[in-house]
C-alpha atoms as a PDB file:
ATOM      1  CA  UNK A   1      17.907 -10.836 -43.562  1.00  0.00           C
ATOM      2  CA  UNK A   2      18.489 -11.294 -47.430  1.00  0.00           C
ATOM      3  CA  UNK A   3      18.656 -14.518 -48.950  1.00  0.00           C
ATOM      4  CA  UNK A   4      21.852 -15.215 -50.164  1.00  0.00           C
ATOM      5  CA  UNK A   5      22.346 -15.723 -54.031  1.00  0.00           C
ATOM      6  CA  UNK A   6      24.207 -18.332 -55.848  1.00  0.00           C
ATOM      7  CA  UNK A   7      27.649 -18.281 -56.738  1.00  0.00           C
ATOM      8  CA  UNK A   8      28.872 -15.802 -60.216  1.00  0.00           C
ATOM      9  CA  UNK A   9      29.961 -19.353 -61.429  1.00  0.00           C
ATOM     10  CA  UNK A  10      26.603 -21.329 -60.470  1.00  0.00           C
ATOM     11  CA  UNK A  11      24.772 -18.178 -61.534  1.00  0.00           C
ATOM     12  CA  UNK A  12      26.389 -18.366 -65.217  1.00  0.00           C
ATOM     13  CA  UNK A  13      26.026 -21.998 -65.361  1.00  0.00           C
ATOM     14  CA  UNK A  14      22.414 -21.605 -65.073  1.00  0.00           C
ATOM     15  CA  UNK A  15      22.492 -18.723 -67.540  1.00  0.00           C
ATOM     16  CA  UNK A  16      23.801 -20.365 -69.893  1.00  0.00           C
ATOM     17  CA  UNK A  17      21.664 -23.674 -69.528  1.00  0.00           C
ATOM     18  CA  UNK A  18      18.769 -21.197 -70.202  1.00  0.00           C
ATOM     19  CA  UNK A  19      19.957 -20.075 -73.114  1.00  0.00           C
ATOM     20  CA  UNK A  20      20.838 -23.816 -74.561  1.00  0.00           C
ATOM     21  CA  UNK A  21      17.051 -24.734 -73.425  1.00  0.00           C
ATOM     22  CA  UNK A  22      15.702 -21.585 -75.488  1.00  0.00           C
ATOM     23  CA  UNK A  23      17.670 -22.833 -78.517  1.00  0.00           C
ATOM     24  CA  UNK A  24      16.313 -25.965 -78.035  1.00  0.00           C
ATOM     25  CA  UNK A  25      13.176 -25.201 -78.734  1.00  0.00           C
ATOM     26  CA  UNK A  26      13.849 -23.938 -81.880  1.00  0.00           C
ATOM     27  CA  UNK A  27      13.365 -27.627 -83.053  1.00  0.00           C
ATOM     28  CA  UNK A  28      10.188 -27.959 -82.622  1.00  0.00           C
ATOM     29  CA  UNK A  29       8.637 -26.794 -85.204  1.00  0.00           C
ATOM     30  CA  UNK A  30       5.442 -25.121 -83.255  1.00  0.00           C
ATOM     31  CA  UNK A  31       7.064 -23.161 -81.592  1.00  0.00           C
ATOM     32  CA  UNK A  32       9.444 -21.915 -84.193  1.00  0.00           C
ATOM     33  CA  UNK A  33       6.995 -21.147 -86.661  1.00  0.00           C
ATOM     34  CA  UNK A  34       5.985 -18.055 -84.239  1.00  0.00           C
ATOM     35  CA  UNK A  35       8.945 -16.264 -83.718  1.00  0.00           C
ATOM     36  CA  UNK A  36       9.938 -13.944 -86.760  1.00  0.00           C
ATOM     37  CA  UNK A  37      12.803 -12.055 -85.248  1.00  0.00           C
ATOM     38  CA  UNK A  38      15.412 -12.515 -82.335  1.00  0.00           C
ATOM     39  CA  UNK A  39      15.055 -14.586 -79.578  1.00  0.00           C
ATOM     40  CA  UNK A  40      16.420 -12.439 -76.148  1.00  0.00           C
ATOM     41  CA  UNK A  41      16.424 -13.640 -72.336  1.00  0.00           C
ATOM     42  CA  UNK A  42      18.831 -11.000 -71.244  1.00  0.00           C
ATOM     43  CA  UNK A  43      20.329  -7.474 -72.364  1.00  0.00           C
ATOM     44  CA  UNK A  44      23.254  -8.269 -70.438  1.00  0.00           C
ATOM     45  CA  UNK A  45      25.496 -10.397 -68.374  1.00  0.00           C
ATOM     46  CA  UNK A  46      24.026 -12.214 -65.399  1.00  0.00           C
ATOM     47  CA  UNK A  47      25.522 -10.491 -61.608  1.00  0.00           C
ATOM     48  CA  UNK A  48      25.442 -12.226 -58.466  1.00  0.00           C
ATOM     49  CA  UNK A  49      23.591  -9.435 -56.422  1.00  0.00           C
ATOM     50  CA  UNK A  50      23.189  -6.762 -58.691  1.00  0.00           C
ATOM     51  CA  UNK A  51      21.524  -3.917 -57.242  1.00  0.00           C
ATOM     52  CA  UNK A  52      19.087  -3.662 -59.777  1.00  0.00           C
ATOM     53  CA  UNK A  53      17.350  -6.115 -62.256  1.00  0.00           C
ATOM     54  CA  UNK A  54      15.079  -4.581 -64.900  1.00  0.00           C
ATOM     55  CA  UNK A  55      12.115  -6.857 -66.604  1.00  0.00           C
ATOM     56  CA  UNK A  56      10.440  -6.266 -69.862  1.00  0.00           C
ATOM     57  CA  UNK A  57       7.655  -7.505 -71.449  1.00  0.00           C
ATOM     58  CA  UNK A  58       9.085  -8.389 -74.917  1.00  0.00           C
ATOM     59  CA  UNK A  59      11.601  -6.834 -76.908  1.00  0.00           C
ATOM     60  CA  UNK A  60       9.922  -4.863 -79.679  1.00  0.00           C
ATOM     61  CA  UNK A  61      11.734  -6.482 -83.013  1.00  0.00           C
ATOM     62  CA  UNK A  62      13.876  -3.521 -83.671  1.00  0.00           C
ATOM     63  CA  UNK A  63      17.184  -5.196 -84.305  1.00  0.00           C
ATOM     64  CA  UNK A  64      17.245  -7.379 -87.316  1.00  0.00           C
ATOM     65  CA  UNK A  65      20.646  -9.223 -86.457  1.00  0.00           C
ATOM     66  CA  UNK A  66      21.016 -12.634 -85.944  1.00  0.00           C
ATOM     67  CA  UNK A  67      19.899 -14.095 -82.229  1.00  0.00           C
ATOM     68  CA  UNK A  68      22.764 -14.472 -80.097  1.00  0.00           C
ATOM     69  CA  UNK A  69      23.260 -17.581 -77.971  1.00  0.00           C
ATOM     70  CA  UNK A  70      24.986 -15.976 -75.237  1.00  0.00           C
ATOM     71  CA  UNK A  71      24.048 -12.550 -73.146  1.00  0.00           C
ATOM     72  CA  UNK A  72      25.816  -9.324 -74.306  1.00  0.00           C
ATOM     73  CA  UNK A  73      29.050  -8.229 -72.586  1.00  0.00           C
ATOM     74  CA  UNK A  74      27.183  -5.380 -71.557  1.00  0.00           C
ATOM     75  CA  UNK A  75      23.973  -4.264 -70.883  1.00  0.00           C
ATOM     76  CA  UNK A  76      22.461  -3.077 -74.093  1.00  0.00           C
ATOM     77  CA  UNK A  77      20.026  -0.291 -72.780  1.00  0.00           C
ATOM     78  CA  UNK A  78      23.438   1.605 -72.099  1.00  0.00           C
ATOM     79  CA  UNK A  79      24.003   2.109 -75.870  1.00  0.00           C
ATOM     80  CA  UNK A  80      20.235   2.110 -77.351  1.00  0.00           C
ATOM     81  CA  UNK A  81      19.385   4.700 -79.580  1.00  0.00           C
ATOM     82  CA  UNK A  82      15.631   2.740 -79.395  1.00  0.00           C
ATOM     83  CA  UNK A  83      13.031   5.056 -77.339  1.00  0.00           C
ATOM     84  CA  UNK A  84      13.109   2.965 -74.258  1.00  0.00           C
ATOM     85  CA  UNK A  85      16.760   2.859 -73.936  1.00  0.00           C
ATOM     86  CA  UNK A  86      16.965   6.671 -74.519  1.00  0.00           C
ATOM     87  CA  UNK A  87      14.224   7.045 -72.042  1.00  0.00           C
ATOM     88  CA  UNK A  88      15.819   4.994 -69.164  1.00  0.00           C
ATOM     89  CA  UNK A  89      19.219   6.705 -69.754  1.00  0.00           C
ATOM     90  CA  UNK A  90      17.586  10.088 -69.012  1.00  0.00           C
ATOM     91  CA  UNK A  91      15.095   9.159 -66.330  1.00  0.00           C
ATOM     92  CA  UNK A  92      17.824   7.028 -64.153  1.00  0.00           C
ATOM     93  CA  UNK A  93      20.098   9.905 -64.545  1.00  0.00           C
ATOM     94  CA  UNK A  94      17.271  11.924 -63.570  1.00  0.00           C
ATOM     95  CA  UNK A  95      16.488   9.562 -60.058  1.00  0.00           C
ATOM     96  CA  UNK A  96      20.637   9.826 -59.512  1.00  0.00           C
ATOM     97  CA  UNK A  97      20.711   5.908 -60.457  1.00  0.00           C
ATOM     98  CA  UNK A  98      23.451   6.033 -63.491  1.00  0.00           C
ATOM     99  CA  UNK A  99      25.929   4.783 -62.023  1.00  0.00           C
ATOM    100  CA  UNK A 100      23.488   1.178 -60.796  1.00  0.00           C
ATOM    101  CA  UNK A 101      22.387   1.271 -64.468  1.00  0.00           C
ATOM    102  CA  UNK A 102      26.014   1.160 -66.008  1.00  0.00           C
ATOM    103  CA  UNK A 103      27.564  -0.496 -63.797  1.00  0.00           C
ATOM    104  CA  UNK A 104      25.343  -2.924 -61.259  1.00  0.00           C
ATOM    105  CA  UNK A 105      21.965  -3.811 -63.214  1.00  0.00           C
ATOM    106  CA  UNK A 106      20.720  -7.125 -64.675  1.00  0.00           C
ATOM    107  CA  UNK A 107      17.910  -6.601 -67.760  1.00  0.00           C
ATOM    108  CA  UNK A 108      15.729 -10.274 -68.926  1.00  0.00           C
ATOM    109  CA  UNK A 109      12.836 -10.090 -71.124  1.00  0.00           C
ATOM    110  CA  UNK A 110       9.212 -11.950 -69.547  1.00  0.00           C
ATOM    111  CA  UNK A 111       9.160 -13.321 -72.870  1.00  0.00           C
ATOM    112  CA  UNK A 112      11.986 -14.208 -75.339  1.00  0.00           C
ATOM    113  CA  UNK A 113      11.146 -14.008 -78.434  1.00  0.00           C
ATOM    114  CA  UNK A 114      10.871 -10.283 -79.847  1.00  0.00           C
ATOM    115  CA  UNK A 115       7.859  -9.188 -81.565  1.00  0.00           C
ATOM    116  CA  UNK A 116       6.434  -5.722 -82.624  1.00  0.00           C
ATOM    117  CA  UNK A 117       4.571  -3.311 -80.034  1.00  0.00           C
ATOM    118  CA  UNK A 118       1.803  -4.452 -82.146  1.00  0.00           C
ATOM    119  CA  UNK A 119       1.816  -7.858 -81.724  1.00  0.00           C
ATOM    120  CA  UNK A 120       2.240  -8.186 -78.002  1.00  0.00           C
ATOM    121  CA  UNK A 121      -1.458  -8.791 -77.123  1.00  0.00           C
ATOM    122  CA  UNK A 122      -0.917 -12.062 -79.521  1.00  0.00           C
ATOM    123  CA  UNK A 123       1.696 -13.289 -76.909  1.00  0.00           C
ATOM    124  CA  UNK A 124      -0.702 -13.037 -74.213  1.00  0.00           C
ATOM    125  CA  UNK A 125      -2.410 -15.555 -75.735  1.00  0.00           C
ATOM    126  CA  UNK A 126      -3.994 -18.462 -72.860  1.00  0.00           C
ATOM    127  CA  UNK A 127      -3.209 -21.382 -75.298  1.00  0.00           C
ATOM    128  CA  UNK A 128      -1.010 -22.192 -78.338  1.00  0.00           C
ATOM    129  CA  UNK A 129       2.926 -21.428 -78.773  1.00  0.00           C
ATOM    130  CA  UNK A 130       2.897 -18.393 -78.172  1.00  0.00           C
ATOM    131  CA  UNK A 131       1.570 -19.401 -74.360  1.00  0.00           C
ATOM    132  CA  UNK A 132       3.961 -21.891 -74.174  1.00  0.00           C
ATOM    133  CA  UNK A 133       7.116 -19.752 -75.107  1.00  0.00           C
ATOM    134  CA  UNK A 134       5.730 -16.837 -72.486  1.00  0.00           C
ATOM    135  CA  UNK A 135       5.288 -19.277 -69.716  1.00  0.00           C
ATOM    136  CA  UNK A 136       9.120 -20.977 -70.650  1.00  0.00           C
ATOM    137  CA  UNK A 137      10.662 -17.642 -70.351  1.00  0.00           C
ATOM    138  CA  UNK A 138       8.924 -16.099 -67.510  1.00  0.00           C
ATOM    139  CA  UNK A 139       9.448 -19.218 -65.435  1.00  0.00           C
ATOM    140  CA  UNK A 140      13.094 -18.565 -66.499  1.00  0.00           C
ATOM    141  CA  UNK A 141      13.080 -15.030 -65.047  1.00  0.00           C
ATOM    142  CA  UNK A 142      11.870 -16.649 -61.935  1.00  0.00           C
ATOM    143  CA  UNK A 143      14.604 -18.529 -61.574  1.00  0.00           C
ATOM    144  CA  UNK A 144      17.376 -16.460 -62.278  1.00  0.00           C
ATOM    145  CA  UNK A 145      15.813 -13.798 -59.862  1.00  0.00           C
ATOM    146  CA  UNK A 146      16.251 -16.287 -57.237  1.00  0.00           C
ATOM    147  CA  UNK A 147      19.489 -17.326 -58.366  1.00  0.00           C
ATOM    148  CA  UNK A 148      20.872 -13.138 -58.438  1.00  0.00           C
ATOM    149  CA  UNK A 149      19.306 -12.030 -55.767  1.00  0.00           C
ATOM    150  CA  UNK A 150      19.206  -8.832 -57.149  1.00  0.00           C
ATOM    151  CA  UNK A 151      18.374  -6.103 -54.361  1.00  0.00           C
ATOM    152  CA  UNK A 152      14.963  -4.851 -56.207  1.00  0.00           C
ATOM    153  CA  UNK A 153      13.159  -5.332 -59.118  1.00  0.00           C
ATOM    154  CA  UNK A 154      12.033  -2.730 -61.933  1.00  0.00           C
ATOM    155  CA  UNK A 155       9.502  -4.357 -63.557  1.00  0.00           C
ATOM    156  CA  UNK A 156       7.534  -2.210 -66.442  1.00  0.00           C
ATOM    157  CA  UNK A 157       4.182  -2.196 -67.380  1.00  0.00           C
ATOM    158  CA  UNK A 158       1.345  -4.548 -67.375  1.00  0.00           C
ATOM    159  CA  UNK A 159       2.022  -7.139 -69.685  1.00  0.00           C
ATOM    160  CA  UNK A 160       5.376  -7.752 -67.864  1.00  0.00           C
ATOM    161  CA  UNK A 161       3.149  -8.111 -64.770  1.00  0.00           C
ATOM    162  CA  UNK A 162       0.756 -10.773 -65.664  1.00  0.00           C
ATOM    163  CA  UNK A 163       3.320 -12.637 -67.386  1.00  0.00           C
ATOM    164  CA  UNK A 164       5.100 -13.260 -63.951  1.00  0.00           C
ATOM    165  CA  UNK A 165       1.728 -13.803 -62.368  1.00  0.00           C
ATOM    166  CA  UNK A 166       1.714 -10.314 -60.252  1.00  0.00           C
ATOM    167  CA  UNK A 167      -1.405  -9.094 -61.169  1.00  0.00           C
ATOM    168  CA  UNK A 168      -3.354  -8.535 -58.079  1.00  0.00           C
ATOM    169  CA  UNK A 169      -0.529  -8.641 -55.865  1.00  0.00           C
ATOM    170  CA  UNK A 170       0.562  -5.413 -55.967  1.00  0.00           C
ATOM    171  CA  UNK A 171       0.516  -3.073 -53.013  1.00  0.00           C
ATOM    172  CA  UNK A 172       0.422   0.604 -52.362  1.00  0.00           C
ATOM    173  CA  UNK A 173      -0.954   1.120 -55.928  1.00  0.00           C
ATOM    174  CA  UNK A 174      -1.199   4.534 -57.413  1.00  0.00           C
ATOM    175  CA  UNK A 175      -3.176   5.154 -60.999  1.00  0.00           C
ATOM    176  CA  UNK A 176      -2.770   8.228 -62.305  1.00  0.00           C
ATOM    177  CA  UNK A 177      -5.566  10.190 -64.188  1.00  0.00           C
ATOM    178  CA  UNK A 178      -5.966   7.839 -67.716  1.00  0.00           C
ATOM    179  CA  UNK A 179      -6.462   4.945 -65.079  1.00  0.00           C
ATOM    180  CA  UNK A 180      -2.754   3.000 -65.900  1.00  0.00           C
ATOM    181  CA  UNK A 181      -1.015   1.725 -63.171  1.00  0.00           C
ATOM    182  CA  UNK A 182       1.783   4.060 -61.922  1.00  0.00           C
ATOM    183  CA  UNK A 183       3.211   2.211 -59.143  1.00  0.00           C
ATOM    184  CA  UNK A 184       2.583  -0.606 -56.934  1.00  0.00           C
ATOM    185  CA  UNK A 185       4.813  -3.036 -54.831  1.00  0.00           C
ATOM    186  CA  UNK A 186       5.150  -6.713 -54.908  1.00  0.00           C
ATOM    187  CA  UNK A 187       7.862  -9.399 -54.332  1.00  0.00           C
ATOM    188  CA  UNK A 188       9.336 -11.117 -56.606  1.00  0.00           C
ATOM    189  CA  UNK A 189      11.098 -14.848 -55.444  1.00  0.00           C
ATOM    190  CA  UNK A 190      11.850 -13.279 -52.105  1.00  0.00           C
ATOM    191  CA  UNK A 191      12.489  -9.599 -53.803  1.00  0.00           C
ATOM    192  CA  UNK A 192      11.139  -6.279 -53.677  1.00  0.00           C
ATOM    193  CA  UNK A 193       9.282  -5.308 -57.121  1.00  0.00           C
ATOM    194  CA  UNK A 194       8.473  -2.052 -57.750  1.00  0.00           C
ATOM    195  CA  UNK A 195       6.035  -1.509 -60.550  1.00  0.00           C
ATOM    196  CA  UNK A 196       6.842   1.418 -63.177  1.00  0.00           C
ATOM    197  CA  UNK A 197       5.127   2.831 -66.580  1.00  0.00           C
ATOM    198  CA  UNK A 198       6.675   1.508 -69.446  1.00  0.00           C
ATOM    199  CA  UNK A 199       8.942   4.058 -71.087  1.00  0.00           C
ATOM    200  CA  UNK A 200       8.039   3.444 -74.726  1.00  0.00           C
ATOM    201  CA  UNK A 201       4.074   3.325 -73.956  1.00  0.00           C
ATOM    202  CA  UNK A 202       2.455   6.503 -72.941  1.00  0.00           C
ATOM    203  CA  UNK A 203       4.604   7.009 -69.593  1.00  0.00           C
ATOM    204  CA  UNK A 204       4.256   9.717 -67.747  1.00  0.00           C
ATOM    205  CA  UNK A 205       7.671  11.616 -66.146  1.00  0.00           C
ATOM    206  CA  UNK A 206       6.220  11.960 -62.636  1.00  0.00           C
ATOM    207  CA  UNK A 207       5.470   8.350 -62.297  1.00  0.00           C
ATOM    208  CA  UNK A 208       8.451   6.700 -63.715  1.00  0.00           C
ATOM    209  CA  UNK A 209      10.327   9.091 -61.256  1.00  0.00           C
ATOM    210  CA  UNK A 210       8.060   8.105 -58.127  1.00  0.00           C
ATOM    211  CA  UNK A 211       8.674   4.383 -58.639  1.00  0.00           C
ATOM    212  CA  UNK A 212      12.737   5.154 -59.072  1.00  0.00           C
ATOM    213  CA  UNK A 213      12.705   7.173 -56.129  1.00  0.00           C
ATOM    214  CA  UNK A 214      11.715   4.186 -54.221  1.00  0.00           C
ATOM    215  CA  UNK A 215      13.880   2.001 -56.205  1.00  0.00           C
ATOM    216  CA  UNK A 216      16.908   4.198 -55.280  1.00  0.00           C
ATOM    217  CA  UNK A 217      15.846   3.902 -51.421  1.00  0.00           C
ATOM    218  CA  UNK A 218      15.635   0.460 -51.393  1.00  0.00           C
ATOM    219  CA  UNK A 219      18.398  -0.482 -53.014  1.00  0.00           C
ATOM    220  CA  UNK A 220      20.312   2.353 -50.285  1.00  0.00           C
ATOM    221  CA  UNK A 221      18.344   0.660 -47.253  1.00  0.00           C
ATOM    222  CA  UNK A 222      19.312  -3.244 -48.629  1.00  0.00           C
ATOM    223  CA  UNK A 223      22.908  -1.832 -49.053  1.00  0.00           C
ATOM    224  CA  UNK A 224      23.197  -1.213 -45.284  1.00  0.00           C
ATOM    225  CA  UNK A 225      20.922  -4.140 -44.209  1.00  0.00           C
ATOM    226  CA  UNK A 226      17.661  -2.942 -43.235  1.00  0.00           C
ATOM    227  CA  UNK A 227      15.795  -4.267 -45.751  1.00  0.00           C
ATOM    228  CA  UNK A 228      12.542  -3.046 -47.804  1.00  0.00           C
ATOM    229  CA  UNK A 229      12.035   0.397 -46.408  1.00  0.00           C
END
């Protein structure tokens, strides 16, 4: 039996509490003094059981607007003209999961301040701001995961993985012939995670489809109520 999720209202409430807490931060002066671009928690509005909630590492710097206090009005992959947004498009459309990415996905970041491809090991740092600001914002994810109840999780790559403490939890794992993960199943605050290549780092077609193909039957199977299949 699913766990039920939070009210829309209680589930914006919280949303937007994260965001003011994010802000916050800002003041101190350690941990603004690391973050050179945008600060991002989610690509689009929060949902109340949204089939589908998508979890990045870090967004890679690209957009040199402003931060926005508040969540788009909709969910910003839709509209990318970045790589990974391009890719997603096509590979969803691909798996016959358009119409869950336009219309019933959630997207956060594991860590909210965006930084270059390049600099992403520096956020994995064990100590320092850096640390701090990853283990803020992936406890956040945490939380508003078990606030959305979202039926599965599409979590990419490995960095996204140890930020939310799955490394070495994930089942059913498949490598494919460099030695990078190309699927694996976890859970996720009471959620199904499904582990897939990130589409802007060396992923390979097969394995991005083999983890949405499982996506797409779990989110069918939780539709009717039978659970993780």
């Amino acid at each position: 039996m699913e766990r039920p999720a939070r009210s829309q209202a209680e589930i914006v409430e919280l949303a937007h509490r994260m965001y003011e807490e994010a802000f916050r931060r800002m003041e101190d002066a350690r941990l603004q003094d690391v973050v050179e671009s945008r600060i991002t928690a989610m690509y689009g509005p929060p949902m109340r059981n949204p089939e589908l909630m998508l979890v990045s590492f870090q967004g890679g710097a690209g957009d040199a607007s402003p931060s926005e206090p508040i969540w788009p009005d909709r969910l910003r992959y839709l509209d990318s003209e970045f790589d990974f947004g391009r890719a997603l498009r096509s590979q969803f459309g691909e798996a016959g999961l358009s119409e869950t990415l336009e219309d019933r996905t959630v997207a956060m970041a594991a860590c909210f301040p965006e930084a270059p491809a390049k600099e992403s090991n520096r956020w994995m740092a064990k100590h320092g701001a850096r640390a701090d600001w990853r283990e803020f914002s992936s406890t956040w994810v945490r939380r508003m995961v078990s606030a959305m109840c979202p039926r599965a999780v599409l979590l990419f790559g490995k960095k996204a993985s140890e930020a939310l403490g799955l490394e070495g939890h994930w089942r059913d794992e498949v490598f494919d012939a460099r030695g990078w993960r190309a699927f694996g199943r976890a859970e996720l605050k009471g959620c199904p995670a499904i582990y897939c290549q990130h589409l802007s780092q060396g992923w390979r077609r097969e394995s991005v489809q083999a983890s949405l193909r499982i996506v797409r039957r779990i989110i069918e199977a939780r539709g009717e109520g039978s659970g993780m299949p």
